[in-house]
N, C-alpha and C. Protein backbone atom coordinates (compact mmCIF):
# COMPACT_ATOMS: atom_id res chain seq x y z
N UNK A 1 -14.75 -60.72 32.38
CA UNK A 1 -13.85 -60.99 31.26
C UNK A 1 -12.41 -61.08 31.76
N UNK A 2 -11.76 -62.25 30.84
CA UNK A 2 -10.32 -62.43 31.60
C UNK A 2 -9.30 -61.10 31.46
N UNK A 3 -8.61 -60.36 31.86
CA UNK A 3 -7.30 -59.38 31.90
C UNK A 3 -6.56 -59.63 30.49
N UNK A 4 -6.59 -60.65 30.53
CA UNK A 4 -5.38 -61.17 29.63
C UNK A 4 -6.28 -61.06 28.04
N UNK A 5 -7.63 -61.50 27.87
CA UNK A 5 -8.31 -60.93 26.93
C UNK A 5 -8.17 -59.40 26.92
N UNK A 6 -8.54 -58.57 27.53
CA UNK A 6 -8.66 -57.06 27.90
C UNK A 6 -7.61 -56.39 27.28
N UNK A 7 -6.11 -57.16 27.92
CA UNK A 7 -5.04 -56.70 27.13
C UNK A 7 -4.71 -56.85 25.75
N UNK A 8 -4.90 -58.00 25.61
CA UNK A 8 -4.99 -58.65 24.05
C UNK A 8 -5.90 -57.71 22.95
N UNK A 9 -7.17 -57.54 23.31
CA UNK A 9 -7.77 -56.63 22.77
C UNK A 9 -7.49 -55.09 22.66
N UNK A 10 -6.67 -54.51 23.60
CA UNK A 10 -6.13 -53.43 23.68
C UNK A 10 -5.06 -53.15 22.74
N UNK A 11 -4.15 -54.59 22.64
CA UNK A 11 -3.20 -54.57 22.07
C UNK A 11 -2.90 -54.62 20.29
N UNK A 12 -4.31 -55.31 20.02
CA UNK A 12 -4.81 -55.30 18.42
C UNK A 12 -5.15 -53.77 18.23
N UNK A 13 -5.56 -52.95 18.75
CA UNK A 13 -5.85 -51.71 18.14
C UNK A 13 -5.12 -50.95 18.37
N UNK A 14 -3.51 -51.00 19.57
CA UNK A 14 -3.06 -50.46 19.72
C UNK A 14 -2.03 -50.23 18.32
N UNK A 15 -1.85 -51.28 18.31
CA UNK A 15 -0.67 -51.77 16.79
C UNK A 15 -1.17 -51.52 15.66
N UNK A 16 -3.06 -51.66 15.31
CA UNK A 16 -3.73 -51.66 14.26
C UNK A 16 -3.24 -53.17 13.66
N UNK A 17 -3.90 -54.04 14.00
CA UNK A 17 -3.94 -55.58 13.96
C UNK A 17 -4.65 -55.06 12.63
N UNK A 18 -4.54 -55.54 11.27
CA UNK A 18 -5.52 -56.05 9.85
C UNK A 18 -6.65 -56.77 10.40
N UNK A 19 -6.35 -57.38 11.35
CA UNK A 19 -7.25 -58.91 11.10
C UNK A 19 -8.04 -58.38 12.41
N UNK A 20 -8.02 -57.11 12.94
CA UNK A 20 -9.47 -56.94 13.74
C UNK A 20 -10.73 -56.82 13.17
């Protein structure tokens, strides 16, 4: 899996993204 996904995904729950 790409890093840049990995982070991205890290980064939605870090903030609490709605739209996860």
């Amino acid at each position: 899996m790409m890093p840049i996904f990995q982070t991205w995904s890290y980064t939605r729950i870090h903030i609490g993204d709605p739209m996860s």
